[in-house]
PDB file of N, CA and C in Angstrom:
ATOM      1  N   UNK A   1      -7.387  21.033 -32.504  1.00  0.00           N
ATOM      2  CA  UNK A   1      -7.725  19.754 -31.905  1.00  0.00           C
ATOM      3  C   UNK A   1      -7.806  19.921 -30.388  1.00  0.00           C
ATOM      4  N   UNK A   2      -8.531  19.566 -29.793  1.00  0.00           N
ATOM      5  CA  UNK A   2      -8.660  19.442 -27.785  1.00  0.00           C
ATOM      6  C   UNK A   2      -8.056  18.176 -27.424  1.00  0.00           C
ATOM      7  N   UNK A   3      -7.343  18.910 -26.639  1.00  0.00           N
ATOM      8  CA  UNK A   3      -6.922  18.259 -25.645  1.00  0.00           C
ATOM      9  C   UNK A   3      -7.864  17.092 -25.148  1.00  0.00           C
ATOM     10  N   UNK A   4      -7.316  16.279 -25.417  1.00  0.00           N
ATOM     11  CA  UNK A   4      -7.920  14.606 -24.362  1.00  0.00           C
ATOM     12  C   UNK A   4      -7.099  13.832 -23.829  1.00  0.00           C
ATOM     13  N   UNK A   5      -7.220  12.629 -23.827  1.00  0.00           N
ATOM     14  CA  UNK A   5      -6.210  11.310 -23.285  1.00  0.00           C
ATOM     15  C   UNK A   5      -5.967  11.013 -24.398  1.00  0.00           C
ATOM     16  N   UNK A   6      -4.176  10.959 -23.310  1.00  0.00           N
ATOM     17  CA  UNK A   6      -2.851  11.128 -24.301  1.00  0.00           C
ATOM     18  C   UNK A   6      -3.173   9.680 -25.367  1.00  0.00           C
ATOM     19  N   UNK A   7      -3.821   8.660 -24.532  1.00  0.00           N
ATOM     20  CA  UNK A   7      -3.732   7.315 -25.189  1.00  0.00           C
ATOM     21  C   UNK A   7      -4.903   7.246 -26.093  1.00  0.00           C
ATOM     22  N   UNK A   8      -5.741   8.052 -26.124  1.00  0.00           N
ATOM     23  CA  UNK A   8      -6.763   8.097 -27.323  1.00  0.00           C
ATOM     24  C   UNK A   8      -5.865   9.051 -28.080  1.00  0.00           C
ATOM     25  N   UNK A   9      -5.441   9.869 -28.495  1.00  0.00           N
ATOM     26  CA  UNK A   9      -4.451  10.988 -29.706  1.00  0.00           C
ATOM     27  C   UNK A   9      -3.597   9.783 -29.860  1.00  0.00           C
ATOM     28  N   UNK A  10      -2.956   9.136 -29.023  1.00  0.00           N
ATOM     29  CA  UNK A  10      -1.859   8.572 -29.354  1.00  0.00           C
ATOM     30  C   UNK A  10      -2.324   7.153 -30.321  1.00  0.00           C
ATOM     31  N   UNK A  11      -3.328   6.727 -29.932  1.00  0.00           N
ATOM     32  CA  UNK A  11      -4.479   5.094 -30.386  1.00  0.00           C
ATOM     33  C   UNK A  11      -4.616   6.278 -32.096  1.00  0.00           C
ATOM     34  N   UNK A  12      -5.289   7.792 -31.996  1.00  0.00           N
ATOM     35  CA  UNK A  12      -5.838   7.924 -33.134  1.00  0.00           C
ATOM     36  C   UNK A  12      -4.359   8.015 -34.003  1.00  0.00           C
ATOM     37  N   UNK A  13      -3.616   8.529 -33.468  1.00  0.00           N
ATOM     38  CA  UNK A  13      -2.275   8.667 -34.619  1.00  0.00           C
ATOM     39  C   UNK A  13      -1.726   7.834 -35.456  1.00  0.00           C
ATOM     40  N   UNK A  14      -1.785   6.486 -34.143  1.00  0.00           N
ATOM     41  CA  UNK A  14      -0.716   5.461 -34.267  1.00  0.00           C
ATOM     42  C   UNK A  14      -0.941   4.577 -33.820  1.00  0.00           C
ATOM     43  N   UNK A  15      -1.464   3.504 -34.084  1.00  0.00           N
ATOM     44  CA  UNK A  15      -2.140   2.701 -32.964  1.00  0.00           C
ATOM     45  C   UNK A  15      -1.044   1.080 -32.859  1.00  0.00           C
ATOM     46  N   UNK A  16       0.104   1.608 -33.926  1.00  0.00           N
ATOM     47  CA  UNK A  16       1.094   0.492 -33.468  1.00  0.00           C
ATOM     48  C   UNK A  16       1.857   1.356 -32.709  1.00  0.00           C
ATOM     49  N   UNK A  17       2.313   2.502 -32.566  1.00  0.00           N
ATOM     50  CA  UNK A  17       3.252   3.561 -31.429  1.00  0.00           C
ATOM     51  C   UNK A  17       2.276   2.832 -30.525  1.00  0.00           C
ATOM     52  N   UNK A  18       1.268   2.854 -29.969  1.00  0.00           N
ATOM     53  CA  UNK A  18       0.764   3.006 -28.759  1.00  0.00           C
ATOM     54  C   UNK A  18       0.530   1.757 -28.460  1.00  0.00           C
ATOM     55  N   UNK A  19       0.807   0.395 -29.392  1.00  0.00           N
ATOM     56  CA  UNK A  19       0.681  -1.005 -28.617  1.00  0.00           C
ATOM     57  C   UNK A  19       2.511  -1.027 -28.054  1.00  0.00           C
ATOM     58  N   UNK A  20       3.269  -0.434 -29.303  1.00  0.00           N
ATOM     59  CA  UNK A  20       4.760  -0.546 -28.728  1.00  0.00           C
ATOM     60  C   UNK A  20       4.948   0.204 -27.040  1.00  0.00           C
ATOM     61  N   UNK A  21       4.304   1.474 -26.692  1.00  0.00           N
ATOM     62  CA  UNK A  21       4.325   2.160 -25.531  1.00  0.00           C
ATOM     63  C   UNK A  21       4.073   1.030 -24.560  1.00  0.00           C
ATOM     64  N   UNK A  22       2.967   0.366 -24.600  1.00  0.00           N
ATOM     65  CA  UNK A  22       2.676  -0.499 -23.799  1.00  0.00           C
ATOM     66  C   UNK A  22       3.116  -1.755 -23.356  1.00  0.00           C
ATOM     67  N   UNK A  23       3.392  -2.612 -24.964  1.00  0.00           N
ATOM     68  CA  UNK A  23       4.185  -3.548 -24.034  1.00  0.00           C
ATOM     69  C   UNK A  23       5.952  -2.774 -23.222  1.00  0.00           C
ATOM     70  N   UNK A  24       6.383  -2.307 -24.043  1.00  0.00           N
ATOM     71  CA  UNK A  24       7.330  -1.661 -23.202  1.00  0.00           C
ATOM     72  C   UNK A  24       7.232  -1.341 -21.537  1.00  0.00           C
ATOM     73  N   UNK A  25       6.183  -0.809 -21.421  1.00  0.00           N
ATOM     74  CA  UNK A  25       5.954  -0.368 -20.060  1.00  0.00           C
ATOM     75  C   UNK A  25       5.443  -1.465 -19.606  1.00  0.00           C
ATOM     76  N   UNK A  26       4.796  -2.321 -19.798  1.00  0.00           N
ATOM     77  CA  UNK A  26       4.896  -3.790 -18.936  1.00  0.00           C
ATOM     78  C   UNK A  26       5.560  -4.463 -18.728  1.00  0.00           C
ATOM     79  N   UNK A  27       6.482  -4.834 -20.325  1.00  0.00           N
ATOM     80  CA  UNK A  27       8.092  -5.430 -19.964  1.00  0.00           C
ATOM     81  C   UNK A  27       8.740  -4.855 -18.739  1.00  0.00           C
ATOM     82  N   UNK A  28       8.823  -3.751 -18.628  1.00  0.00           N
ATOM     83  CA  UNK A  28      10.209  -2.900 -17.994  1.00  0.00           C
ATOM     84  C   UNK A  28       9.380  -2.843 -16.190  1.00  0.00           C
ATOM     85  N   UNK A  29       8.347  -3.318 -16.520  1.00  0.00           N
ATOM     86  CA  UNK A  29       7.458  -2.724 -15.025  1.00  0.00           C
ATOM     87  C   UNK A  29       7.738  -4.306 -14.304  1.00  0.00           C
ATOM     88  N   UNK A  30       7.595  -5.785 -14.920  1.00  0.00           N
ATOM     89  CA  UNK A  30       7.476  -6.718 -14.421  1.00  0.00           C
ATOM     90  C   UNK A  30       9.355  -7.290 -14.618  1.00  0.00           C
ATOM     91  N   UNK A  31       9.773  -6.908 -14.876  1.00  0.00           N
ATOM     92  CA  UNK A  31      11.639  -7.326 -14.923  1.00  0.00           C
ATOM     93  C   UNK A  31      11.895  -6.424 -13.746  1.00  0.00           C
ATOM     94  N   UNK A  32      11.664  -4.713 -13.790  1.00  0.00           N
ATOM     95  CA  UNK A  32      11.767  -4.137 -12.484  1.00  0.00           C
ATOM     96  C   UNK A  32      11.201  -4.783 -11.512  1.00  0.00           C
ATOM     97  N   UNK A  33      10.553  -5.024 -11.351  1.00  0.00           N
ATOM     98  CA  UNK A  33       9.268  -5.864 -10.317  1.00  0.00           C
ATOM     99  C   UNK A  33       9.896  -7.197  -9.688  1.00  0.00           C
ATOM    100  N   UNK A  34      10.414  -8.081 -10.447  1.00  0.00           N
ATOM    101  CA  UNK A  34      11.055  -8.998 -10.130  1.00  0.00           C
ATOM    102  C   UNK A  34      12.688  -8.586  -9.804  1.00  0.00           C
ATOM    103  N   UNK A  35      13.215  -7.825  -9.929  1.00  0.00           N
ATOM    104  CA  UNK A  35      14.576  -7.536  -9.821  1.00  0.00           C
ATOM    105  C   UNK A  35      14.465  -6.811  -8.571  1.00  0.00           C
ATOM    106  N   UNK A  36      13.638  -6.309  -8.149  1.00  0.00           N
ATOM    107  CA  UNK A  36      13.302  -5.830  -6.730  1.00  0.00           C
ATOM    108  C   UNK A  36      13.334  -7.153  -5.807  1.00  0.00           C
ATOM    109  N   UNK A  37      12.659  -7.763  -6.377  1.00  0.00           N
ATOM    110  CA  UNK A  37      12.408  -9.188  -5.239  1.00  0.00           C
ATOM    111  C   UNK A  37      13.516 -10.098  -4.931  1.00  0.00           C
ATOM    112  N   UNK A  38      14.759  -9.912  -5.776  1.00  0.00           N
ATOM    113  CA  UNK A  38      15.907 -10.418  -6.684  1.00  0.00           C
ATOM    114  C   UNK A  38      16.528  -9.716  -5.163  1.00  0.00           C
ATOM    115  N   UNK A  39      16.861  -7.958  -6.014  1.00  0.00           N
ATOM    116  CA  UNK A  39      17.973  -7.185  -4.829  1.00  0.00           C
ATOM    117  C   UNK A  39      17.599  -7.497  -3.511  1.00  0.00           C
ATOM    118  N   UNK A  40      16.262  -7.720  -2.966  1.00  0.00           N
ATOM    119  CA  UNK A  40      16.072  -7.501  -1.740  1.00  0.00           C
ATOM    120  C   UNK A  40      16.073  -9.214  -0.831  1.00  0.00           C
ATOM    121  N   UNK A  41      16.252 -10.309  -2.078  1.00  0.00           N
ATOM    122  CA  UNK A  41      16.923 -11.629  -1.664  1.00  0.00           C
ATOM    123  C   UNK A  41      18.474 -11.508  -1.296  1.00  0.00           C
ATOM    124  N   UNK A  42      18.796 -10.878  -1.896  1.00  0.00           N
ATOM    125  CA  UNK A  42      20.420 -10.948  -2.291  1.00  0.00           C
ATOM    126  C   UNK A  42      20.930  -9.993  -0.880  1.00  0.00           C
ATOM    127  N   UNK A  43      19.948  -9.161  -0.371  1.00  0.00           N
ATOM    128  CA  UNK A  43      20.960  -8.073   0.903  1.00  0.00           C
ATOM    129  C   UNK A  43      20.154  -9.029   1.787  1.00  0.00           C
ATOM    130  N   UNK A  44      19.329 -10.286   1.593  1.00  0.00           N
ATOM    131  CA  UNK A  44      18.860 -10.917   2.920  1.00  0.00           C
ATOM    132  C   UNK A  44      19.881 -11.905   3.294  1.00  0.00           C
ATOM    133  N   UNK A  45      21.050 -12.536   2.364  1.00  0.00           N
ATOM    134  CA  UNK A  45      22.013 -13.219   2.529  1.00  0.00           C
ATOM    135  C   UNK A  45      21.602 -14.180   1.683  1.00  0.00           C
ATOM    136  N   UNK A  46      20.782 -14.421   0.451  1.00  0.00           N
ATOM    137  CA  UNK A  46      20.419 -15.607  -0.261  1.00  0.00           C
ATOM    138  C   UNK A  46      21.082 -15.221  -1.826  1.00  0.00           C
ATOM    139  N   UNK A  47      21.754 -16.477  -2.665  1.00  0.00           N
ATOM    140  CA  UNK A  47      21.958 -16.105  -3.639  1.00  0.00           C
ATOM    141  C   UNK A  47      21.307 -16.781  -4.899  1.00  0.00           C
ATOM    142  N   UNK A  48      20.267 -17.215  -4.677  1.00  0.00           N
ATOM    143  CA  UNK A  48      19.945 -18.344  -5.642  1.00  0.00           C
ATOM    144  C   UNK A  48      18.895 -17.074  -6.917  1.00  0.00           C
ATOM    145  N   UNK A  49      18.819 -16.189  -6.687  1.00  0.00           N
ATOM    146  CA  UNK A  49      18.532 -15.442  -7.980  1.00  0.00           C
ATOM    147  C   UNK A  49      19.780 -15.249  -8.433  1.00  0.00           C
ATOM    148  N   UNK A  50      21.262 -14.842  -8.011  1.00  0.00           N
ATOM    149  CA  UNK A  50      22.210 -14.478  -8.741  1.00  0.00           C
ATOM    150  C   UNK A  50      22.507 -16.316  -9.715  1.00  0.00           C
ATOM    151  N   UNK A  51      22.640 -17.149  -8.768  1.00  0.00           N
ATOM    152  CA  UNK A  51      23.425 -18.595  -9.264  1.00  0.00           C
ATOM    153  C   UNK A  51      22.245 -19.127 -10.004  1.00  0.00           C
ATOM    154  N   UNK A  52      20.645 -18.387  -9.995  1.00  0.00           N
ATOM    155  CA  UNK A  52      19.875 -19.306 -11.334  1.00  0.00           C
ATOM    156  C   UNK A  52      19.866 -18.187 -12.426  1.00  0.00           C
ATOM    157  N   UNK A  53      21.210 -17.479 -11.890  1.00  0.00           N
ATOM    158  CA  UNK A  53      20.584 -16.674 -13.400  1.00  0.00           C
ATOM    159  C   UNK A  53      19.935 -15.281 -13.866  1.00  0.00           C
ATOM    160  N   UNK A  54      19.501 -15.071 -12.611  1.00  0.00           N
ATOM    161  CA  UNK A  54      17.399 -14.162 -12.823  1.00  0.00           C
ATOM    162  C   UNK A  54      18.102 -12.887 -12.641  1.00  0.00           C
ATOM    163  N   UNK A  55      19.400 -12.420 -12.247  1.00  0.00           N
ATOM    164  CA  UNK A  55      19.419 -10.840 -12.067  1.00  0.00           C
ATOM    165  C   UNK A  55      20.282 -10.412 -12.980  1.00  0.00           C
ATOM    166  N   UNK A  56      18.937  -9.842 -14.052  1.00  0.00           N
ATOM    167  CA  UNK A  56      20.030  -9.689 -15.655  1.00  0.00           C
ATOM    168  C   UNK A  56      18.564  -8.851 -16.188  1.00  0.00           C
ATOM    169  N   UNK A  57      18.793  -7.918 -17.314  1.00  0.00           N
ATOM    170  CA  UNK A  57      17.780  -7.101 -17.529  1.00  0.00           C
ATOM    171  C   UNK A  57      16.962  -7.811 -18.485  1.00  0.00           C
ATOM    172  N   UNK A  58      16.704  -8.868 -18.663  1.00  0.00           N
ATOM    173  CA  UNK A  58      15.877  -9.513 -19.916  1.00  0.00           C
ATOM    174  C   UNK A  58      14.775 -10.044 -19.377  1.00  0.00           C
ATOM    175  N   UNK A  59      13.313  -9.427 -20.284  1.00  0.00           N
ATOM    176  CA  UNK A  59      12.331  -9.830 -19.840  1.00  0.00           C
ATOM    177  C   UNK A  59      12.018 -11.489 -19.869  1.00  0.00           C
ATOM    178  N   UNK A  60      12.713 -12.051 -21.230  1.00  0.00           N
ATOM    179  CA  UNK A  60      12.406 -13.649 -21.120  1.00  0.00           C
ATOM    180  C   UNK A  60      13.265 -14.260 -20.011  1.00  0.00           C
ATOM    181  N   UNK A  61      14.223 -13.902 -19.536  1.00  0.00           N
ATOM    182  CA  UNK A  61      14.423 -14.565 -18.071  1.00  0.00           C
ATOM    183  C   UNK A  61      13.308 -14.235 -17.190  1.00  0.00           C
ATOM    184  N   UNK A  62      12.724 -13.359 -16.981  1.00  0.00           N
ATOM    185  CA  UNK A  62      12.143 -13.032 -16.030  1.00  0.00           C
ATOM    186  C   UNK A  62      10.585 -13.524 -15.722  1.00  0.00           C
ATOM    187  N   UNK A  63      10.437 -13.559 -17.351  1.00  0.00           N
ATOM    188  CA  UNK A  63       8.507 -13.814 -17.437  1.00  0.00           C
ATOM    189  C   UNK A  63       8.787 -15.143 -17.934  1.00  0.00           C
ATOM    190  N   UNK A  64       9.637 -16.109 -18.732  1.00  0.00           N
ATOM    191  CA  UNK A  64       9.587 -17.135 -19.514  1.00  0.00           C
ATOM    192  C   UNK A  64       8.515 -16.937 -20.768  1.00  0.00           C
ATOM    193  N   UNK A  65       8.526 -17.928 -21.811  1.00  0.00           N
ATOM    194  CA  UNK A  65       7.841 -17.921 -22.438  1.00  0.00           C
ATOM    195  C   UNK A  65       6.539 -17.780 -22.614  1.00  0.00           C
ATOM    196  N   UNK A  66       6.225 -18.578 -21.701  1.00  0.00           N
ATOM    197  CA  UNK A  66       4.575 -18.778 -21.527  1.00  0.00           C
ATOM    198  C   UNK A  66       3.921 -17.780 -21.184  1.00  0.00           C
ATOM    199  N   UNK A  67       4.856 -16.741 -20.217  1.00  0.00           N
ATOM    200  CA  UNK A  67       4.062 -15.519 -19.451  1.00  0.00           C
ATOM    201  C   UNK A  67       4.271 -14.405 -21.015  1.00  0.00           C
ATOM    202  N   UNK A  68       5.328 -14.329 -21.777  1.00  0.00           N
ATOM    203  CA  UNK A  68       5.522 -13.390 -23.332  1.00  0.00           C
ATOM    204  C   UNK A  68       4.115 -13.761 -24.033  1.00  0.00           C
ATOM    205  N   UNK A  69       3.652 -15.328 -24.234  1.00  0.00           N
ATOM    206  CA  UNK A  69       2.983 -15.116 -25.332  1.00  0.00           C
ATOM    207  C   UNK A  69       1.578 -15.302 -24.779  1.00  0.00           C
ATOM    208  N   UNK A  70       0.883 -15.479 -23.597  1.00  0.00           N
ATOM    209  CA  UNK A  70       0.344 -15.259 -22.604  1.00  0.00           C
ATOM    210  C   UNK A  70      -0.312 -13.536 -22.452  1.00  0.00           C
ATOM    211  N   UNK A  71       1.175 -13.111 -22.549  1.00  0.00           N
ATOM    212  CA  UNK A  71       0.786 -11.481 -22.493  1.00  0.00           C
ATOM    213  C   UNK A  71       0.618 -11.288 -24.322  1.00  0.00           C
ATOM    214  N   UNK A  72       0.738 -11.383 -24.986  1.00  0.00           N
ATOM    215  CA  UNK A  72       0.460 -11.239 -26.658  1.00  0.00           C
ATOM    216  C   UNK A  72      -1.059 -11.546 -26.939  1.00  0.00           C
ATOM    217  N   UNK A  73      -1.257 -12.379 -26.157  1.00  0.00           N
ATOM    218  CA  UNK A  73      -2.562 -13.156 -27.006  1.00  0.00           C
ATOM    219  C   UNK A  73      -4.154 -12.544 -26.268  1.00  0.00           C
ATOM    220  N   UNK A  74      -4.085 -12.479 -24.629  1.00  0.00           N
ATOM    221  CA  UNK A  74      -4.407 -12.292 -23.552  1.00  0.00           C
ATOM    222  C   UNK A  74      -4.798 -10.541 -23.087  1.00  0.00           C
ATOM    223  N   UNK A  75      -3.619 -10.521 -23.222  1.00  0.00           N
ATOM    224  CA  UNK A  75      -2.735  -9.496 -22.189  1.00  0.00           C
ATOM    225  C   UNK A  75      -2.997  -9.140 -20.858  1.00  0.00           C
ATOM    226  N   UNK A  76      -2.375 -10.421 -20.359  1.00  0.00           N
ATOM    227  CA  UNK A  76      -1.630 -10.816 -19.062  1.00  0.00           C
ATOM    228  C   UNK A  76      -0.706 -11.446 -18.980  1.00  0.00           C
ATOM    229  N   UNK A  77       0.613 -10.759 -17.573  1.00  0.00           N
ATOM    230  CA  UNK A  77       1.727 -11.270 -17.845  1.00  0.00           C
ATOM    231  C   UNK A  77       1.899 -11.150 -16.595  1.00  0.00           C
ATOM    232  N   UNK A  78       3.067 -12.567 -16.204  1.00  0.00           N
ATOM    233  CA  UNK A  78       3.502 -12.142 -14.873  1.00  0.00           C
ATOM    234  C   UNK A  78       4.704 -12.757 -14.617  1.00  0.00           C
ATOM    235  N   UNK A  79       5.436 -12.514 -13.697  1.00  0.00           N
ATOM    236  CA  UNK A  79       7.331 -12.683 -13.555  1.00  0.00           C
ATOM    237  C   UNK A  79       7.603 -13.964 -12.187  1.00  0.00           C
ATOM    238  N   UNK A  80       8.574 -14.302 -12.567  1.00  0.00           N
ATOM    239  CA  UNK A  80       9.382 -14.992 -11.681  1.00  0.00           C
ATOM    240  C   UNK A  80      10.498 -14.976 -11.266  1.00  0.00           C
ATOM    241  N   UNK A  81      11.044 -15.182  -9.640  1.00  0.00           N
ATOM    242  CA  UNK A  81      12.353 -14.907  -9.115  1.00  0.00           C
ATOM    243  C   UNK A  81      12.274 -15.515  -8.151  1.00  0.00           C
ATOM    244  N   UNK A  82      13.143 -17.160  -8.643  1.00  0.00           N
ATOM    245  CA  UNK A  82      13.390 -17.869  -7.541  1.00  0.00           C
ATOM    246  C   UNK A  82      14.425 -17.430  -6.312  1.00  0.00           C
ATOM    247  N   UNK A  83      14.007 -17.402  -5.217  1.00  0.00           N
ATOM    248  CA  UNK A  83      14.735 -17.735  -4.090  1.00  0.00           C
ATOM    249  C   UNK A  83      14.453 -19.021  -2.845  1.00  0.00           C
ATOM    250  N   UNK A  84      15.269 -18.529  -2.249  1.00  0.00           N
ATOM    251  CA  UNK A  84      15.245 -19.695  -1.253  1.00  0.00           C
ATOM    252  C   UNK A  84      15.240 -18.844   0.264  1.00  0.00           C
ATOM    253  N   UNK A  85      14.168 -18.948   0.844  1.00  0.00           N
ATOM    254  CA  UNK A  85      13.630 -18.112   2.241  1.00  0.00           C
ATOM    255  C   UNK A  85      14.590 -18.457   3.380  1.00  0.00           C
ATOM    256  N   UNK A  86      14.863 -19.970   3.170  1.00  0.00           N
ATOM    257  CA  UNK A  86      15.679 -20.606   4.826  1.00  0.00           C
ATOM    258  C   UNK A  86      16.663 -20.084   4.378  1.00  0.00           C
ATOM    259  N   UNK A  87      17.331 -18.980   3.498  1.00  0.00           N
ATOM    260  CA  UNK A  87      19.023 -18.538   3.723  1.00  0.00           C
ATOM    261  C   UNK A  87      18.682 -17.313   3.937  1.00  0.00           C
ATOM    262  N   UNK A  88      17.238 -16.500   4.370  1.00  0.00           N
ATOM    263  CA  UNK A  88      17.412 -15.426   4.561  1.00  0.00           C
ATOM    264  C   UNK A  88      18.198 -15.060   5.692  1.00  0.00           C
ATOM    265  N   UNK A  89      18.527 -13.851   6.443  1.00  0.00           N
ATOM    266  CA  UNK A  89      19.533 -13.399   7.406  1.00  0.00           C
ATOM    267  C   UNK A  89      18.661 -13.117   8.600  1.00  0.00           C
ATOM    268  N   UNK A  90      17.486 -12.388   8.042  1.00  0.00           N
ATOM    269  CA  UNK A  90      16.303 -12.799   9.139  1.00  0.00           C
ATOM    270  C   UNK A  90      14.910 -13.597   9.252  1.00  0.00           C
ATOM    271  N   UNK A  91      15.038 -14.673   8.459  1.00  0.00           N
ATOM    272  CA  UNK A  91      14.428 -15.551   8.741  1.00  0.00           C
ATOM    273  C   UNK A  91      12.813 -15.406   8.213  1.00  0.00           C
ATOM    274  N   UNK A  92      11.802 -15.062   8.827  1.00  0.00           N
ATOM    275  CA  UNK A  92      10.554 -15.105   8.767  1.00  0.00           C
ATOM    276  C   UNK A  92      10.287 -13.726   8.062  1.00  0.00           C
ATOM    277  N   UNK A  93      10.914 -12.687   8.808  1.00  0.00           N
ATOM    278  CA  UNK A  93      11.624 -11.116   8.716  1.00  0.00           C
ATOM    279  C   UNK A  93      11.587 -11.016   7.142  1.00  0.00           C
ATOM    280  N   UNK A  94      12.510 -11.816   6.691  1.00  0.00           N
ATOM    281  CA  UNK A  94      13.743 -11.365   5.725  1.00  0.00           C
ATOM    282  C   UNK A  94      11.964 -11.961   4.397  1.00  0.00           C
ATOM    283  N   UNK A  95      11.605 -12.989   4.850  1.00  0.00           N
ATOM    284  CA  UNK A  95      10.860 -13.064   3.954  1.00  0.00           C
ATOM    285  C   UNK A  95       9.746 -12.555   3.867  1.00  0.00           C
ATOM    286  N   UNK A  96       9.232 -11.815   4.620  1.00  0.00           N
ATOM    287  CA  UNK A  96       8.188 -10.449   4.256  1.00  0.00           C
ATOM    288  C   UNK A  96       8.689  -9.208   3.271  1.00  0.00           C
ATOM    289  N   UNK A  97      10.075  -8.942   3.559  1.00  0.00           N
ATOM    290  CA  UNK A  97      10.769  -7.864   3.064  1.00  0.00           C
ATOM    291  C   UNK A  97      11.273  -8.388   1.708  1.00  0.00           C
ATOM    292  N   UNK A  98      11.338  -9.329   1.435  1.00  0.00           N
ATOM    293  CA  UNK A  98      11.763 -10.291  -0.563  1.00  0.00           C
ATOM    294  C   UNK A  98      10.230 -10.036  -0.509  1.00  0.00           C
ATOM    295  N   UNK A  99       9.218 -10.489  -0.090  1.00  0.00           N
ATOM    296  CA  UNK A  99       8.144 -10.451  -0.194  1.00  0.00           C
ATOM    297  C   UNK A  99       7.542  -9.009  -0.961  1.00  0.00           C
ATOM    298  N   UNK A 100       7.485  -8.186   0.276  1.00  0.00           N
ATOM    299  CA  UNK A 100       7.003  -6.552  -0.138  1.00  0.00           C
ATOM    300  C   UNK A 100       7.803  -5.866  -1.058  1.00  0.00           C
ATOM    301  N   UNK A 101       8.906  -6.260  -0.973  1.00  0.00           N
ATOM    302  CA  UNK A 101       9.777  -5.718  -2.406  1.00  0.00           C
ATOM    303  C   UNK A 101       8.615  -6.140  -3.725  1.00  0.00           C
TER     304      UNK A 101
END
């Protein structure tokens, strides 16, 4: 057999292995994604991702429902992580850096 893309061998083998690969790697990419935006609220001096909740490894905190079955039907998905900017430590600063996280 030759060598090709891993995701065509992997589509011809198995083509439920290779929908499981994927949502996996979107789950874990958009909870990381938001938990970045999370840590980098939390060293700005704000705690309202820890006190609503949001810094915990579960994708349905992170995406809610609508963004799970959204990504099922679609496939597009996208995350949320409330904070609050006026408690950053630097101000305008602090919210570029929650931002670029």
């Amino acid at each position: 057999m030759a060598s090709g893309w891993w995701m065509h061998e992997l589509w011809e083998r198995s083509p439920v292995l290779l929908a499981s690969w994927v949502v996996f790697w979107v789950l874990l990419s958009v909870m990381l994604h938001e938990l970045a935006h999370g840590w980098t609220a939390l060293w700005q001096g704000d705690d309202t991702p820890r006190a609503a909740g949001h810094m915990n490894f579960s994708p349905l905190t992170h995406m809610g429902g609508t963004s799970l079955i959204f990504f099922v039907l679609v496939g597009f998905a996208w995350g949320q992580m409330p904070v609050s900017p006026w408690r950053f430590r630097m101000g305008r600063m602090g919210d570029v850096l929650v931002s670029a996280a």
